[in-house]
Protein backbone atom coordinates (compact mmCIF):
# COMPACT_ATOMS: atom_id res chain seq x y z
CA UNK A 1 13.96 15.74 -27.62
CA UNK A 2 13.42 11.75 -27.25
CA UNK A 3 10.19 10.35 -26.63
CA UNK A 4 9.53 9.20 -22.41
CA UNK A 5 9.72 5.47 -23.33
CA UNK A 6 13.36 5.75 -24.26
CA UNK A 7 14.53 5.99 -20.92
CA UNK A 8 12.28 3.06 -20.37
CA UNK A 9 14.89 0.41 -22.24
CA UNK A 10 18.24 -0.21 -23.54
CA UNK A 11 19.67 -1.64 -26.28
CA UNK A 12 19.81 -5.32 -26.35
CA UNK A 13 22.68 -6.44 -23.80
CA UNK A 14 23.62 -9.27 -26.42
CA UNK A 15 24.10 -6.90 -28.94
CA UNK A 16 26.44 -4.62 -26.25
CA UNK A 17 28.40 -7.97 -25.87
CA UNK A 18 28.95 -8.69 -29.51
CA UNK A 19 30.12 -4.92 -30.08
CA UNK A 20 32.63 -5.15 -27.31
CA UNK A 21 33.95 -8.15 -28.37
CA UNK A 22 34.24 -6.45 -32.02
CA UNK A 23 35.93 -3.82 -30.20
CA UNK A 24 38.20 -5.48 -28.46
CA UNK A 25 39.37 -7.48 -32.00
CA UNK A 26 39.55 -4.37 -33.52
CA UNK A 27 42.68 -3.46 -31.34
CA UNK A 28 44.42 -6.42 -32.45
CA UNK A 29 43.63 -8.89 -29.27
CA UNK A 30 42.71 -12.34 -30.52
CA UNK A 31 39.27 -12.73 -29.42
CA UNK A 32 37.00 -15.51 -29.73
CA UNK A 33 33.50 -14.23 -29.57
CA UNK A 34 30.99 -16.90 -27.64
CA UNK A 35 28.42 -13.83 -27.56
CA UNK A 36 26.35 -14.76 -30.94
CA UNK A 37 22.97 -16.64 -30.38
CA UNK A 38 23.66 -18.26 -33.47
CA UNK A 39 25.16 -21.71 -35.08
CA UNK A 40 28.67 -21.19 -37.86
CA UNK A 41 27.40 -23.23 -40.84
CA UNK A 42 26.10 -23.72 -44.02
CA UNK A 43 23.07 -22.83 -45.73
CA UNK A 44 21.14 -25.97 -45.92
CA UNK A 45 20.80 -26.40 -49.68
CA UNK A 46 16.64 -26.44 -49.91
CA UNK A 47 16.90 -22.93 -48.29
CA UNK A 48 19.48 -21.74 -51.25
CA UNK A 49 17.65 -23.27 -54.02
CA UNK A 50 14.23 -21.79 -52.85
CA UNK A 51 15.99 -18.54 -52.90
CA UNK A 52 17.90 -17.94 -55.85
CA UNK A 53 14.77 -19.64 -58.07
CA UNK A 54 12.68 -16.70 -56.43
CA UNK A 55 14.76 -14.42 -57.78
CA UNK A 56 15.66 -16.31 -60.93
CA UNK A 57 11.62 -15.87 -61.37
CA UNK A 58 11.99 -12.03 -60.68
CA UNK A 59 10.02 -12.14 -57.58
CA UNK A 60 9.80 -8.71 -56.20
CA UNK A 61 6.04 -7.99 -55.45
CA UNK A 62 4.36 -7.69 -51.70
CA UNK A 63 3.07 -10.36 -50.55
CA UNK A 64 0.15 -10.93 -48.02
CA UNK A 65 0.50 -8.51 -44.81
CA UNK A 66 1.16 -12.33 -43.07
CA UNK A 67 2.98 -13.77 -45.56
CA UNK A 68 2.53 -16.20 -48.52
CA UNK A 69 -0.81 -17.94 -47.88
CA UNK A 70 1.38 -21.16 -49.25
CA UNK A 71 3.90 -20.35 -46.47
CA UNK A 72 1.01 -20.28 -44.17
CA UNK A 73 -0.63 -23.25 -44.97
CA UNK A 74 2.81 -25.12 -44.68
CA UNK A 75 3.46 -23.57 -41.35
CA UNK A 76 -0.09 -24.61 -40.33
CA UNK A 77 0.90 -27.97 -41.49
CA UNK A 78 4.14 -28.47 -39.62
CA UNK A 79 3.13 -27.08 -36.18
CA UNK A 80 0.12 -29.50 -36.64
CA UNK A 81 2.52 -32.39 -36.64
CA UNK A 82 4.75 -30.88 -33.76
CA UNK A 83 1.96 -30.28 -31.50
CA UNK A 84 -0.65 -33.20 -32.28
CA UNK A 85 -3.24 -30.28 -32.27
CA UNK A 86 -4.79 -29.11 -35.89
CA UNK A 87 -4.31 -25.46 -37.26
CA UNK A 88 -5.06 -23.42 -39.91
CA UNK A 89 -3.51 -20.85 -42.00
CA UNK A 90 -5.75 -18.27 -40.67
CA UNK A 91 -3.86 -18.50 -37.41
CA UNK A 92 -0.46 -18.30 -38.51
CA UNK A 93 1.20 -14.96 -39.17
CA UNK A 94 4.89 -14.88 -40.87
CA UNK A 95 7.15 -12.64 -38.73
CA UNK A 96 10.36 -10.69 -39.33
CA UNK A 97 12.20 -13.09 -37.00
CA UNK A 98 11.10 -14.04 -33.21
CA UNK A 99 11.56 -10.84 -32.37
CA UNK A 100 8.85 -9.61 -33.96
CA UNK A 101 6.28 -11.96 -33.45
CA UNK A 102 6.84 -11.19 -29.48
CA UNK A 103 6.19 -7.56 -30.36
CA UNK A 104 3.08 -8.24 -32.08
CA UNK A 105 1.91 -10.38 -29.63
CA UNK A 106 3.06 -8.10 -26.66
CA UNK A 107 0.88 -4.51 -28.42
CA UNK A 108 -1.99 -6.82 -29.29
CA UNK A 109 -2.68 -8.75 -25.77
CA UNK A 110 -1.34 -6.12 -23.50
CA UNK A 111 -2.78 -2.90 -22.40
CA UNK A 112 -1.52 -0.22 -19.77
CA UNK A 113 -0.47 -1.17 -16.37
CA UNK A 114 -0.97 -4.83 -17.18
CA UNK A 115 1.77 -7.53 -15.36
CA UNK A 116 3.71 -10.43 -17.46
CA UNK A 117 4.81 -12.79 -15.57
CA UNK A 118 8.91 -13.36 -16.57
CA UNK A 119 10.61 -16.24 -15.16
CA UNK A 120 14.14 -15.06 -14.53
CA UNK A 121 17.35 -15.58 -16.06
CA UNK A 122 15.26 -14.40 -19.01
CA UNK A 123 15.80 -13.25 -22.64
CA UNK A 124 16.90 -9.41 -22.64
CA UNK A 125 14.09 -8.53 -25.43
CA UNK A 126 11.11 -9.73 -23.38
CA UNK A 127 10.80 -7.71 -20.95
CA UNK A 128 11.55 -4.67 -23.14
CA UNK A 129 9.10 -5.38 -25.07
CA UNK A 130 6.40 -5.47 -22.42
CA UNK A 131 7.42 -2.05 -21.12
CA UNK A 132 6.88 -0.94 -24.83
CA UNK A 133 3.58 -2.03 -24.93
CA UNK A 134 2.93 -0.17 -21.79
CA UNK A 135 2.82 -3.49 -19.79
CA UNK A 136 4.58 -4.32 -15.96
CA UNK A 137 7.35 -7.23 -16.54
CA UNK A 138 7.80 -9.12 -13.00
CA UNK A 139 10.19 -11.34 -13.09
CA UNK A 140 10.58 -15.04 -11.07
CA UNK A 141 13.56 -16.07 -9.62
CA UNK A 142 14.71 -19.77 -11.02
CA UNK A 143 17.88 -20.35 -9.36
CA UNK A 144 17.07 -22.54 -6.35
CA UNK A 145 15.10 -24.56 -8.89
CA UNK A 146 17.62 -25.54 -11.55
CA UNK A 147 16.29 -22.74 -13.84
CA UNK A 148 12.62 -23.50 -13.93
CA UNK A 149 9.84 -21.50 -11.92
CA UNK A 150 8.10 -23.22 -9.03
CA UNK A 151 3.87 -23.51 -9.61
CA UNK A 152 4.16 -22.02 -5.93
CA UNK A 153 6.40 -18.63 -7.16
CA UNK A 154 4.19 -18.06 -10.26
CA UNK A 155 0.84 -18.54 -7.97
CA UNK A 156 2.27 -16.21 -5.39
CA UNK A 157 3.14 -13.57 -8.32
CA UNK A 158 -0.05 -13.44 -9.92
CA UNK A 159 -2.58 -10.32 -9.01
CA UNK A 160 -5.77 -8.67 -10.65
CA UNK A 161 -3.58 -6.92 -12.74
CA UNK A 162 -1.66 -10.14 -14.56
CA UNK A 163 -2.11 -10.54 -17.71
CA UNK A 164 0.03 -13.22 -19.11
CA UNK A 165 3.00 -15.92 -18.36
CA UNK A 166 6.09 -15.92 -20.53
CA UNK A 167 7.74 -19.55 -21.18
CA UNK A 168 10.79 -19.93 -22.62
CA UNK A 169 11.87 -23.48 -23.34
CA UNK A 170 14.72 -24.54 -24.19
CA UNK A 171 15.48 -21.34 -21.93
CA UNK A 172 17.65 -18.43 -23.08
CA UNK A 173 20.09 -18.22 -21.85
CA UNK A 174 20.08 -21.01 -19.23
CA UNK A 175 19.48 -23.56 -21.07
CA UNK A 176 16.80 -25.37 -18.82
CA UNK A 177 13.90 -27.51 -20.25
CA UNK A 178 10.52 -27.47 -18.46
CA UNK A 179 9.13 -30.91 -18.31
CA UNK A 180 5.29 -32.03 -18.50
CA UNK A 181 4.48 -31.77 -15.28
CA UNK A 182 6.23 -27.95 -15.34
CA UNK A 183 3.91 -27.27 -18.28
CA UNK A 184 0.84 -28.55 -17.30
CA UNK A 185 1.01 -26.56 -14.03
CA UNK A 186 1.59 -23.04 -16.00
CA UNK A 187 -1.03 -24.27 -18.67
CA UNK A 188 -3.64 -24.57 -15.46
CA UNK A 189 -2.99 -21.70 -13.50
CA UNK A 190 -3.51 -19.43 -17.15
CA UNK A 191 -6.53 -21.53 -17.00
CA UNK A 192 -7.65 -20.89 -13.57
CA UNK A 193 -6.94 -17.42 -13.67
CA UNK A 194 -7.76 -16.55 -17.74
CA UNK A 195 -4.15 -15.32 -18.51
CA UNK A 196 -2.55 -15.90 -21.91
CA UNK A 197 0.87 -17.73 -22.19
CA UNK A 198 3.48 -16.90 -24.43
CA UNK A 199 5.05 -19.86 -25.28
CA UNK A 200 8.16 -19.23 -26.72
CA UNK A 201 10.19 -22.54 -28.37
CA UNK A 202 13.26 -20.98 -30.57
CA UNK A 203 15.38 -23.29 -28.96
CA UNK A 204 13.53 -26.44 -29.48
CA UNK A 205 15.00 -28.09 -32.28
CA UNK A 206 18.00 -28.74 -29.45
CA UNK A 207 17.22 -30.64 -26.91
CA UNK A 208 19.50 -32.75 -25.60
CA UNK A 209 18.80 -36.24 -24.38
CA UNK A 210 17.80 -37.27 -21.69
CA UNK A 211 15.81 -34.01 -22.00
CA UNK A 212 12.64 -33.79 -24.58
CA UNK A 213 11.12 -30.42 -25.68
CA UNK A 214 7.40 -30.35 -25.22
CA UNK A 215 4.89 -28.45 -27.14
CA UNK A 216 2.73 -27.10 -24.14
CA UNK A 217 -0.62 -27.20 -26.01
CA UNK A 218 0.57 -30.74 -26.66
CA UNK A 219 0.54 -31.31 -22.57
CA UNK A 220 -2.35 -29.54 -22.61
CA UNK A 221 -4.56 -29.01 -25.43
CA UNK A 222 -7.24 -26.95 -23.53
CA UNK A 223 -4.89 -24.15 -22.92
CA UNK A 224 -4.93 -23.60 -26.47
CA UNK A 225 -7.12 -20.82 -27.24
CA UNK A 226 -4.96 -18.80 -24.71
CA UNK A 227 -1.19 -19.69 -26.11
CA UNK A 228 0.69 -17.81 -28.42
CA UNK A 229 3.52 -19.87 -30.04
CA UNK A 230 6.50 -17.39 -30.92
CA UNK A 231 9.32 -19.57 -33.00
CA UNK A 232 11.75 -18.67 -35.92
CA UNK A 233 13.76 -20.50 -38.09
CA UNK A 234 17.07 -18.49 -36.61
CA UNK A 235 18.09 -21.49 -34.59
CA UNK A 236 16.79 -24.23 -36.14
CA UNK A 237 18.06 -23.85 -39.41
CA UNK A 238 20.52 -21.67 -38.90
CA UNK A 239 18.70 -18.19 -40.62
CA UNK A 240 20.26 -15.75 -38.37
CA UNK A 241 20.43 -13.39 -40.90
CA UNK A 242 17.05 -13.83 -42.63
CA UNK A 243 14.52 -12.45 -39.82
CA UNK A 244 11.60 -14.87 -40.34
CA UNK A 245 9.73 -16.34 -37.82
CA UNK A 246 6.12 -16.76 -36.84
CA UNK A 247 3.56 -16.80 -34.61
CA UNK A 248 0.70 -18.72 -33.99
CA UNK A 249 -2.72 -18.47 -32.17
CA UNK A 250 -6.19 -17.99 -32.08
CA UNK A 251 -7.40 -16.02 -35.31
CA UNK A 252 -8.59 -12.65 -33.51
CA UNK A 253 -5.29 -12.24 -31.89
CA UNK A 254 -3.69 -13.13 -35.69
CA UNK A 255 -6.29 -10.62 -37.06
CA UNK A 256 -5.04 -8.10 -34.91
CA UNK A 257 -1.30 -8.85 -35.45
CA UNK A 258 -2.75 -8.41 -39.00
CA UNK A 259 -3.66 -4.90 -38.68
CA UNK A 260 -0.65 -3.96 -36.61
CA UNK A 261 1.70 -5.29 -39.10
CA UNK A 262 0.65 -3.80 -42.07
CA UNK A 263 1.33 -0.16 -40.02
CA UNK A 264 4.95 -1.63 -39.37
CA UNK A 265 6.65 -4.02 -41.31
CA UNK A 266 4.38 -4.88 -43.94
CA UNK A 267 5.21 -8.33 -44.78
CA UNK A 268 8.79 -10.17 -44.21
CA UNK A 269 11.06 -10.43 -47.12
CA UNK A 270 9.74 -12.24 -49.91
CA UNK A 271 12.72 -14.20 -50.89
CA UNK A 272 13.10 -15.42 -47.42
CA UNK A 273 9.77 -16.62 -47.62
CA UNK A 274 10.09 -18.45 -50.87
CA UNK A 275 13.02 -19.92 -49.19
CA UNK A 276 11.30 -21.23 -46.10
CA UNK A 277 8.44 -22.80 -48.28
CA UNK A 278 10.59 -24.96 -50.56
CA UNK A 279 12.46 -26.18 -47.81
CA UNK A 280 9.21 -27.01 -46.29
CA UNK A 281 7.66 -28.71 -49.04
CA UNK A 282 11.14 -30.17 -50.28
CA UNK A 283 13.84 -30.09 -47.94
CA UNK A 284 13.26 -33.18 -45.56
CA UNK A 285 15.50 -33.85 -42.24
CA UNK A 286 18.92 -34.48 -43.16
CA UNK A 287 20.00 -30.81 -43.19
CA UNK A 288 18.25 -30.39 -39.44
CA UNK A 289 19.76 -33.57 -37.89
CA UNK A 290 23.19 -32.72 -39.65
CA UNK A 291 22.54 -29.00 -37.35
CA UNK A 292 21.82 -31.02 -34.45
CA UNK A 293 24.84 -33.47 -34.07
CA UNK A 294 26.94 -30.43 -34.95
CA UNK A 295 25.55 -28.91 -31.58
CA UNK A 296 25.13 -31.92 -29.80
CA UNK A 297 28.60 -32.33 -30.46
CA UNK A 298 29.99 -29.09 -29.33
CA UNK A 299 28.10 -29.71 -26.09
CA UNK A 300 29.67 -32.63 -25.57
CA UNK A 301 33.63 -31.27 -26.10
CA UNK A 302 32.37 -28.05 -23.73
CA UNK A 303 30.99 -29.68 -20.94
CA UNK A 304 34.43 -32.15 -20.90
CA UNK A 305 36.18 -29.08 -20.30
CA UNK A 306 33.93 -27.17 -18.16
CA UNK A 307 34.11 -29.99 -16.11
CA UNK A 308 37.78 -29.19 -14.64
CA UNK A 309 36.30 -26.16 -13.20
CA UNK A 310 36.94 -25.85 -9.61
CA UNK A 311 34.98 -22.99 -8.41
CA UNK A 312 31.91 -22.95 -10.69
CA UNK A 313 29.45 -25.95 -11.55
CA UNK A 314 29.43 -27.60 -14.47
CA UNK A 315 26.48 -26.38 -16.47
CA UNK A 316 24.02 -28.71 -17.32
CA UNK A 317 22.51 -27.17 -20.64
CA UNK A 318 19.64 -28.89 -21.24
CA UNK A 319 18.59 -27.58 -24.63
CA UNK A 320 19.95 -24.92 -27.24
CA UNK A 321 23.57 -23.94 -27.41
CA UNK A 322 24.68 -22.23 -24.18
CA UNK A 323 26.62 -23.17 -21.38
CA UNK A 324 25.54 -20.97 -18.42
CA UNK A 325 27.33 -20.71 -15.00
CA UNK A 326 26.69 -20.04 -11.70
CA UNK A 327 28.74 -17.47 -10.29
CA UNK A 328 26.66 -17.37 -7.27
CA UNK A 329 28.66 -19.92 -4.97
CA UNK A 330 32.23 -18.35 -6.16
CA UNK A 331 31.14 -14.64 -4.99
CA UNK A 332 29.53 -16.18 -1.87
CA UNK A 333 33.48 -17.67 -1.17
CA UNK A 334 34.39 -14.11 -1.92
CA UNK A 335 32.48 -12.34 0.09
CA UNK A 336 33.67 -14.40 3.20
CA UNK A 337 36.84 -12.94 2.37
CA UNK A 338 35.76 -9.41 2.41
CA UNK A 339 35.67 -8.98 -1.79
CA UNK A 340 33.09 -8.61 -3.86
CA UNK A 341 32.62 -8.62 -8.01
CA UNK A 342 29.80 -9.03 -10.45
CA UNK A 343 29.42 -11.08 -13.59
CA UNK A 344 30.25 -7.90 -15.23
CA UNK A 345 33.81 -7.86 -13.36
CA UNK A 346 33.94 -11.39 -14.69
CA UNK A 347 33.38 -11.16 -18.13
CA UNK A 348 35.30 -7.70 -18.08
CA UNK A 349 38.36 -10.11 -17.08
CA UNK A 350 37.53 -13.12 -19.09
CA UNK A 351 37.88 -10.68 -22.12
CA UNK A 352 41.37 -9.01 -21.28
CA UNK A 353 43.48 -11.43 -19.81
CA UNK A 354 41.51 -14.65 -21.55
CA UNK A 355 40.38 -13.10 -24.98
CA UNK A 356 37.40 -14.91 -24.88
CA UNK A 357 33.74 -12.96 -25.26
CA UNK A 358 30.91 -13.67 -23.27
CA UNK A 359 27.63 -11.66 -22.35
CA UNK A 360 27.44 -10.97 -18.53
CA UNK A 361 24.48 -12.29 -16.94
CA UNK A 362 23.28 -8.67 -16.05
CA UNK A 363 21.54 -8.78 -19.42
CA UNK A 364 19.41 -11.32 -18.42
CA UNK A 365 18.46 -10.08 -15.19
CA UNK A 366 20.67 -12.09 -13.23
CA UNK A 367 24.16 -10.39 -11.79
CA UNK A 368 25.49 -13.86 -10.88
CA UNK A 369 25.68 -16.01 -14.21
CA UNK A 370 28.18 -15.95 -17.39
CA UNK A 371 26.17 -17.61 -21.19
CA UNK A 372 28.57 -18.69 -23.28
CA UNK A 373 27.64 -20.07 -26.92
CA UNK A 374 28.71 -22.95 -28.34
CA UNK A 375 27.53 -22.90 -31.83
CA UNK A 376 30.77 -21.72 -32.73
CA UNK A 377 33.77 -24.07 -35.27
CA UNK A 378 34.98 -26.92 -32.71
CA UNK A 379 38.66 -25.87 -32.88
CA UNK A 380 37.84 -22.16 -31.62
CA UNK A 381 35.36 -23.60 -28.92
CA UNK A 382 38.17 -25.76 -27.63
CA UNK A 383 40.79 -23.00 -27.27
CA UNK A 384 37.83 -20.59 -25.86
CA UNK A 385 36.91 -22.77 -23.16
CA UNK A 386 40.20 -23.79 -21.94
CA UNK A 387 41.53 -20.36 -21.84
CA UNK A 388 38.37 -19.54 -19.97
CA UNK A 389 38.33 -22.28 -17.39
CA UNK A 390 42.45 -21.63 -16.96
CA UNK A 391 41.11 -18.06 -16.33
CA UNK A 392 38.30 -18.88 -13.84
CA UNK A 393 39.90 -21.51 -11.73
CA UNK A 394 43.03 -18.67 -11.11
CA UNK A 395 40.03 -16.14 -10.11
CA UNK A 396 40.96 -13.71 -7.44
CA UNK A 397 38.83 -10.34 -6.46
């Protein structure tokens, strides 16, 4: 017998993708996955060296329930300098990954019945996690607004029972920045109507000009003490595989994540930790930069070839490393033609007759949109998209 709240959630639709896509290799298709939220590289060297002296120095021991008070004191430091607002290691708390840190912040901040206000496309793991923690996701469609809510759809969501705004920028899976003046109008209403903000920026090490990635307690420094910064060092520098992350805020809520954690995880590895710090104290920008021109250039070769599509728009991905399209217009055409299909359908047939992987945009809440990641080698990227777009622009239902 399972407990009630596992009929409450699935597993991760990403991680449904990337297993069919394994599958489907497995039977001797060629398959090139563009499921993975993640960037093929190398370790940047700072990272390695922090590592393998940690465990050169036979470090094995616990460490703080938060992590190295070094670690966050160099954490404090950095996000200091990001957001032109000063913090302390007291409000930092080292996560195992993003992931994590949302979950912390979700059991801490949310009690039953309480609404979270999800723009939509969204990340498949937030609104899990809310149901978890007994909270009410309710989700904001973005569409008609090139992926970014409307001050007038979150007002209109909000009732006695809301509890806090997610924001997601540079958005998974859409790739869509919120500017200033997008920021500054969530940052009020949380104001005007005393409701925390999750402010989650995993994605903004990439944004891609003429888009900038803005801190929102930068845009607005009095929403502080009611914003809880989730990031991780997944994306940025490439950790995938390390789970460690943080999140920041004001020290009761980090007290509680305190408590919580030491009943779940304990503290995150120790050698990924060690790692982290010397690359913060050692490792400069070269290694990050290099990481960004790598996806700024695989952009660039994807949206040349996404750009012979006939039926779909080109995406315009803003920030991070997905392409996402619009399906919406295609089964409209359909439709008028008595046939119908789902992104589902679509990435069912983008996977047999293309062998190319994608994640359907079912996972994000959205039955009309296709991610595709780009952080995959440039030669495999190239033959993935034009075997998709080939694919695509021969679509029949």
């Amino acid at each position: 017998m399972l407990a009630q709240r596992t009929v409450l959630f699935n597993s991760s639709g990403t991680a449904a993708a990337r297993t069919a896509a394994k599958a489907a290799a497995t039977n001797g298709k060629e398959i090139i996955d563009l499921t993975a939220g993640e960037i093929w590289t190398d370790l940047a060297s700072s990272v390695r060296e922090g590592a393998i002296a940690a465990i050169n120095r036979n470090v094995n021991r616990y460490t703080d329930t938060l992590g190295m008070m070094e670690l966050r004191h160099a954490l404090a430091r950095r996000i200091s300098a990001e957001t032109a607002q000063p913090w302390s290691a007291d409000e930092i708390a080292v996560t195992s990954g993003a992931k994590q840190a949302l979950f912390n912040a979700a059991m801490v901040i949310l009690n039953p019945g309480d609404e979270v206000l999800i723009p939509a496309p969204y990340w498949t793991t937030f609104p899990a996690q809310i149901i978890i923690a007994g909270g009410t996701p309710i989700f904001i469609g973005t569409r008609q607004s090139n992926y970014v809510p409307t001050l007038t759809d979150l007002v209109k969501a909000v009732t006695s029972r809301t509890k806090a705004i997610v924001v997601n920028t540079p958005n998974n899976p859409t790739g869509a920045i919120y500017d200033r003046e997008a920021l500054a109008g969530v940052a009020q209403l949380a104001m005007d109507r005393d409701l925390w903000i999750i402010f989650d920026e995993c994605y903004g090490a990439f944004a891609h000009a003429p888009h900038t990635h803005h801190p929102i307690v930068s845009v607005a420094p009095r929403a502080r003490d009611r914003t809880l910064i989730v990031n991780s060092f997944s994306k940025s520098l490439a950790l995938t595989g390390w789970r460690i992350g943080y999140l920041a805020g004001p020290k009761a809520v980090i007290g509680a994540v305190k408590a919580l954690q030491s009943h779940t995880t304990s503290n995150p590895n120790v050698i990924a930790q060690h790692a982290l710090l010397h690359y913060l104290e050692c490792g400069g920008p070269a290694y990050q930069l290099q990481l960004q021109r790598q996806v700024a250039n695989a952009r660039e070769l994807g949206l040349s070839i996404l750009s012979t599509l006939t039926s779909v728009p080109q995406p315009t991905a803003q920030g991070g490393f997905y392409f996402y399209l619009d399906l919406s217009e295609l089964q409209r055409h359909a439709k008028t033609h008595g046939r119908e299909f789902s992104a589902d359908d679509v990435v069912k047939k983008l996977l047999m007759d293309a062998g190319v992987a994608t994640i359907s945009g079912t996972a994000f809440g959205d039955p009309a949109g296709v991610r595709l990641s780009y952080g995959i080698n440039l030669k495999l990227l190239d033959k993935a998209l034009r075997r998709l777009t080939a694919t695509l622009n021969e679509l029949t239902f």
